[in-house]
Protein backbone atom coordinates (compact mmCIF):
# COMPACT_ATOMS: atom_id res chain seq x y z
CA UNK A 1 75.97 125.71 -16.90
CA UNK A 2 73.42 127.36 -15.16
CA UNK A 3 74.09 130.66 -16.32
CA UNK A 4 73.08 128.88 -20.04
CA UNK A 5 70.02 127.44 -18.84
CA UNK A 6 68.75 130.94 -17.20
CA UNK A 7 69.43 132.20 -20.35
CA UNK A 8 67.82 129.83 -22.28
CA UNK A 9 64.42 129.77 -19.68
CA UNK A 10 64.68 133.58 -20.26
CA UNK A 11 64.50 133.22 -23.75
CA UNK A 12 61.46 130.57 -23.86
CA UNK A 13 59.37 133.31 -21.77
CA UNK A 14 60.16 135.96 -24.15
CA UNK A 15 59.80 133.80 -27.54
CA UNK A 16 57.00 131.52 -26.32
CA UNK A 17 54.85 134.59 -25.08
CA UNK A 18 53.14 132.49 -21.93
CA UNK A 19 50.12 134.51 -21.49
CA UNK A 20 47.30 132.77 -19.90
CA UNK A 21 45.07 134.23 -22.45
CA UNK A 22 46.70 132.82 -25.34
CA UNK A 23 46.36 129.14 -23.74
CA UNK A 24 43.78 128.20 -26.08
CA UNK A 25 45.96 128.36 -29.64
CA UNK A 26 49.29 126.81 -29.30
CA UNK A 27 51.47 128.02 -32.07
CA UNK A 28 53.97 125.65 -34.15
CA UNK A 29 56.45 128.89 -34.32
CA UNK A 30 59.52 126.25 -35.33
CA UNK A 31 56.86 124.09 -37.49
CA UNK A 32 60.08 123.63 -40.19
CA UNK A 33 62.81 122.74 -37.44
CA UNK A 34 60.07 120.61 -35.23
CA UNK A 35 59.61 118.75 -38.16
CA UNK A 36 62.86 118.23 -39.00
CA UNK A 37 63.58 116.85 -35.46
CA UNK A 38 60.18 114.95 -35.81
CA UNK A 39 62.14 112.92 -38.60
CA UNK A 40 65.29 112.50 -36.62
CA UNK A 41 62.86 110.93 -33.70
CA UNK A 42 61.23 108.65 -36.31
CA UNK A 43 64.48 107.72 -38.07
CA UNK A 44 65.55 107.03 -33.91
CA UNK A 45 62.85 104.90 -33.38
CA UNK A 46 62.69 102.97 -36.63
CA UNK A 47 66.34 101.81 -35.92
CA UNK A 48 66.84 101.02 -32.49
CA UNK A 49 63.62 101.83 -30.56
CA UNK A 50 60.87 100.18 -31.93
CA UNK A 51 63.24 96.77 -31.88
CA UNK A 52 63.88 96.84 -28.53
CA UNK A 53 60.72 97.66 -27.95
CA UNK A 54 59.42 94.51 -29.37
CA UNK A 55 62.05 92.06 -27.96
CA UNK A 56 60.99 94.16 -24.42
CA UNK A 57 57.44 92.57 -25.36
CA UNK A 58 58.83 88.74 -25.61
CA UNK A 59 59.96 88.70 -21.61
CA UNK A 60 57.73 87.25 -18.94
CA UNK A 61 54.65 89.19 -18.07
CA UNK A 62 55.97 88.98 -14.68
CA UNK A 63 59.37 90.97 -15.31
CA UNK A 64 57.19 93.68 -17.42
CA UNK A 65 54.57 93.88 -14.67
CA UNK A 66 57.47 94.31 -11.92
CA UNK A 67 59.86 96.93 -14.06
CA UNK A 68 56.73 98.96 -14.75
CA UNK A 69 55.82 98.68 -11.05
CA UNK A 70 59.44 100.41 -10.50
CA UNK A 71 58.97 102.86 -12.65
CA UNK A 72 55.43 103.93 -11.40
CA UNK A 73 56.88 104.10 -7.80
CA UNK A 74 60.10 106.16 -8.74
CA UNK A 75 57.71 108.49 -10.83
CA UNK A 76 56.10 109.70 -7.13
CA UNK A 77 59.59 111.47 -6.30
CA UNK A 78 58.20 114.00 -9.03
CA UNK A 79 54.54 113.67 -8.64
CA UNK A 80 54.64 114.06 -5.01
CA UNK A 81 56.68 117.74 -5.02
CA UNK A 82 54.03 118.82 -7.86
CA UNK A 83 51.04 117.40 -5.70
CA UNK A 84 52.09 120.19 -3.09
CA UNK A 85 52.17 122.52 -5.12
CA UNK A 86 49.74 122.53 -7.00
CA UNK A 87 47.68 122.32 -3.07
CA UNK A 88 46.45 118.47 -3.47
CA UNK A 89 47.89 118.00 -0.23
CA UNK A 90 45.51 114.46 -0.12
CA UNK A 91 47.03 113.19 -3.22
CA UNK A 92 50.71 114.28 -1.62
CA UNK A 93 49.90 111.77 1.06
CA UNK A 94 48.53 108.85 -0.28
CA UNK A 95 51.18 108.98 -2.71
CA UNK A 96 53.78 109.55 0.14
CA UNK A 97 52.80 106.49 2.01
CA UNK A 98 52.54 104.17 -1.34
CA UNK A 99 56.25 105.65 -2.38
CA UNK A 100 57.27 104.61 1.59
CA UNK A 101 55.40 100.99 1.86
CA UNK A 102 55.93 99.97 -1.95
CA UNK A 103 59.78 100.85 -1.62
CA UNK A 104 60.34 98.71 1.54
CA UNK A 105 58.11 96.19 1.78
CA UNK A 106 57.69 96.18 -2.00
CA UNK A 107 61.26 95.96 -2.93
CA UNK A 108 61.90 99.15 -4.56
CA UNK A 109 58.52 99.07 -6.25
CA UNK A 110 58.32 95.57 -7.71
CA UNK A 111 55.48 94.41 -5.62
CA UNK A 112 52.57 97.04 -5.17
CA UNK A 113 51.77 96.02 -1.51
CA UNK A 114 50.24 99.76 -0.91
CA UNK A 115 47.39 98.34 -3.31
CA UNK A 116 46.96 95.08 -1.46
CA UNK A 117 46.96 97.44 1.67
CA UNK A 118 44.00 99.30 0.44
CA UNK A 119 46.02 102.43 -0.28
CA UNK A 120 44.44 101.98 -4.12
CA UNK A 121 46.11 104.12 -7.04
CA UNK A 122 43.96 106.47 -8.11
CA UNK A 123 46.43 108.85 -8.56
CA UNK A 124 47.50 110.83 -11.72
CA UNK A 125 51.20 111.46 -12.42
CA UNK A 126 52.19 114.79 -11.87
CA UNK A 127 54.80 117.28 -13.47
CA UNK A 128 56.74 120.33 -13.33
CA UNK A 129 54.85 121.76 -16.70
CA UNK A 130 51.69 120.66 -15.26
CA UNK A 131 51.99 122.89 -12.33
CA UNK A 132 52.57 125.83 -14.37
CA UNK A 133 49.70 124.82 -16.04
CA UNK A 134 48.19 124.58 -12.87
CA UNK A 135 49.76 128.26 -12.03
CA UNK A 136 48.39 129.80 -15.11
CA UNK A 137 51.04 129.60 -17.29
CA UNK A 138 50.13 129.37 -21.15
CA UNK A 139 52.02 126.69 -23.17
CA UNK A 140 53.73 128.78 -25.74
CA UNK A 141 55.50 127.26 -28.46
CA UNK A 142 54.89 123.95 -29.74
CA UNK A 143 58.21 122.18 -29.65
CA UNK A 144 59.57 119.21 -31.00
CA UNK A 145 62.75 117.90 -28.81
CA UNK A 146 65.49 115.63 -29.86
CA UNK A 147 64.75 112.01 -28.39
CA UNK A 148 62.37 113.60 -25.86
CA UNK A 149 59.55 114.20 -28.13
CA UNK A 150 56.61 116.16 -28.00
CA UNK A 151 56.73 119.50 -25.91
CA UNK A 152 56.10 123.08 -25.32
CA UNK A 153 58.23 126.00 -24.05
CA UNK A 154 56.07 125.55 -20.94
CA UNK A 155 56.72 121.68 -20.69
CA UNK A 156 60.49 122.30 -21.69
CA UNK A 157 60.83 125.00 -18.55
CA UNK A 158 59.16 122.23 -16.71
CA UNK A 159 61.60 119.38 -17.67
CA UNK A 160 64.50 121.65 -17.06
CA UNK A 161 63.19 121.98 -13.53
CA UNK A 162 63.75 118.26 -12.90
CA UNK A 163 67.38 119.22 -14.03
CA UNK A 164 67.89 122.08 -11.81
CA UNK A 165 67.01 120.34 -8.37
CA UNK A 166 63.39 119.57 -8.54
CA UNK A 167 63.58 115.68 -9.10
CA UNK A 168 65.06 113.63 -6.33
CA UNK A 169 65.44 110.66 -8.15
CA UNK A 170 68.31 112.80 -10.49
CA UNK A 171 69.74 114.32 -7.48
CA UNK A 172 70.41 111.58 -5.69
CA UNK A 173 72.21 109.10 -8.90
CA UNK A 174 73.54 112.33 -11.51
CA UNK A 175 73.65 115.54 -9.49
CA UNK A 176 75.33 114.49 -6.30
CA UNK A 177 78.17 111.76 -6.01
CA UNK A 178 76.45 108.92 -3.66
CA UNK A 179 77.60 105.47 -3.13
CA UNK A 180 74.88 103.65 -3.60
CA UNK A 181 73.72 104.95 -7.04
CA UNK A 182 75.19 105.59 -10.13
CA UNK A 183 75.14 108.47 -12.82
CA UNK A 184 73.97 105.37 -15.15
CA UNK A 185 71.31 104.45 -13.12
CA UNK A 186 69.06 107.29 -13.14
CA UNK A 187 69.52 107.06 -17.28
CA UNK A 188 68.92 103.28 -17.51
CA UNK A 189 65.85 104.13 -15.72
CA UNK A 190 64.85 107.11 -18.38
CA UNK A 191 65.08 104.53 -21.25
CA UNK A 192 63.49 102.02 -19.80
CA UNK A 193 60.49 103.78 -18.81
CA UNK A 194 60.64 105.02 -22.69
CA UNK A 195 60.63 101.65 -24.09
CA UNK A 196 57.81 100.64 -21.50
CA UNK A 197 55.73 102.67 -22.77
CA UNK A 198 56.73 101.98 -26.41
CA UNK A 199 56.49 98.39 -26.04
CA UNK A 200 52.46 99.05 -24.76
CA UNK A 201 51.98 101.13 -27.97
CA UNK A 202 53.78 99.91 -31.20
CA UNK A 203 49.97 98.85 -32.87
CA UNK A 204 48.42 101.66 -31.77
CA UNK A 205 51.19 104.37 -33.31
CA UNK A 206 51.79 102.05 -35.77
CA UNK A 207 47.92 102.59 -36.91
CA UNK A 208 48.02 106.56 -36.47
CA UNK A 209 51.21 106.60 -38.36
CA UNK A 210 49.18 104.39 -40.76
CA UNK A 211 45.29 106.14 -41.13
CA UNK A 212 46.75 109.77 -40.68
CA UNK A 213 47.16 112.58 -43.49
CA UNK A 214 50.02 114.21 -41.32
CA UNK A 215 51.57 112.00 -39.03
CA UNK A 216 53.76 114.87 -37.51
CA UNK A 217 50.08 117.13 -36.73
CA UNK A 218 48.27 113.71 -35.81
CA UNK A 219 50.77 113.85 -33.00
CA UNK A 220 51.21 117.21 -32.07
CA UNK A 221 47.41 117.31 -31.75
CA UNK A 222 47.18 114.34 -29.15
CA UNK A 223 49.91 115.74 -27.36
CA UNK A 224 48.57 118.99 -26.96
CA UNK A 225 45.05 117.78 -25.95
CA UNK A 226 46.65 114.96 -23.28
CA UNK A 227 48.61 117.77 -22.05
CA UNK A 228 45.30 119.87 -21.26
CA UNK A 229 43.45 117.13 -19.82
CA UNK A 230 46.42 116.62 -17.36
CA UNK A 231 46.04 120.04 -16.15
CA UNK A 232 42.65 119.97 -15.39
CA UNK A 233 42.44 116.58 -14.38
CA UNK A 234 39.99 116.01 -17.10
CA UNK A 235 38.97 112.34 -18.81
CA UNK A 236 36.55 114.41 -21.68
CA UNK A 237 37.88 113.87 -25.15
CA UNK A 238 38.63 116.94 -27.19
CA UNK A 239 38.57 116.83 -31.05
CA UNK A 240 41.52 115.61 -32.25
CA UNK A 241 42.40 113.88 -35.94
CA UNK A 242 41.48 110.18 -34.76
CA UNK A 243 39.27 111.01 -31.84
CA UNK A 244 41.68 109.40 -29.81
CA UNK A 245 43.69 110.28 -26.73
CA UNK A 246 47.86 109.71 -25.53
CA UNK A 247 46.12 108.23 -22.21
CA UNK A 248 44.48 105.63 -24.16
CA UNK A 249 47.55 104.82 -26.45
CA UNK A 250 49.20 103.75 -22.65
CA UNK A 251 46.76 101.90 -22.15
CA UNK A 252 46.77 99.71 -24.43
């Protein structure tokens, strides 16, 4: 297995061409097969996403507000790694210590005590691809992923990471064989956090989907430009189809 993956991480640096001066012009290179896959996500979500999405909406604000409190919290088991390296070594520690108080006291995340504590979250999540942003490393191809979405080579090699050791939260309920979690777990957790944000968002795709030319390049477009910001921890807004942002769809 990870004799494939080198192969295939090999292959993404030699087809994606991850130049730092070729950062500014992402290429579509699979256009024809991300756009097929872009169909296969849609089809996805029509069915079975987008539903569950909106009976997610009907439960108590109080069960949303703690599940997305969860999620937040087991999101700094990435975040934090990627805060180090990319040398935010302040970040690293506030977000260690809210991870720490918000799992005990808070009850795995439910309750964001750190907050009440004055340990305020002003923090940004963090990611594998974003460090190689960080690093230099140009995006190369535009990719389209089954069920994941949106992504680049870069972002890809970056996701793969999480696979390969760097997130804690997979090596602790997949990767190794623990008592106290379950391979389920860790992918209960995945969907969740996918219909989360789904549930926070089904006007505001539904009116992109709705107002653009080219849903499929309306998409790709906000993607890229979110992606960007990310890296350089930028809130500007960058031309895009609707003038709108992937931050602000999250938000809403």
């Amino acid at each position: 297995m990870k004799k494939t993956l080198s192969i295939l991480l090999v292959s993404f640096l030699i087809i994606g061409n991850f130049s730092k001066s070729n950062a500014e012009e992402v290429k579509d290179c699979f256009e024809g097969l991300n756009r097929a896959t872009f169909a296969f996500n849609q089809g996805l979500d029509k069915a079975i996403v987008e539903p569950v999405s909106k009976g997610y909406r009907k439960l108590p604000m109080p069960i949303r507000k703690g599940t997305s409190n969860v999620l937040s919290n087991l999101s700094n088991l990435v975040t934090i790694p990627n805060n180090v390296l990319q040398g935010d070594l302040k970040a690293a520690g506030l977000n260690t210590a809210r991870l720490s108080i918000n799992t005990t006291i808070g009850i795995f995340g439910i309750f964001d005590v750190a907050q009440q504590m004055g340990l305020v979250k002003d923090y940004k999540k963090e990611d594998y691809g974003q460090t190689l942003g960080k690093w230099g490393v140009g995006e190369g191809c535009y990719l389209v992923l089954p069920i994941l979405g949106p992504s680049t080579a870069r972002d890809t090699i970056g996701t793969l990471t999480s696979f390969l050791g760097g997130d804690p939260w997979y090596n602790i309920t997949v990767k190794n064989d623990t008592q106290y979690f379950k391979d389920s777990d860790y992918y209960v957790s995945k969907g969740t956090d996918g219909i989360n944000f789904r549930s926070k968002n089904i006007e505001a795709f539904d009116n992109l989907e709705k107002n653009s030319m080219d849903f499929y390049a309306s998409v790709r477009s906000l993607y890229l430009q979110d992606r960007k910001q990310k890296i350089h921890n930028s809130s500007k807004i960058t031309n895009t189809q609707d003038d709108s942002d992937w931050d602000d769809l999250q938000s809403n």
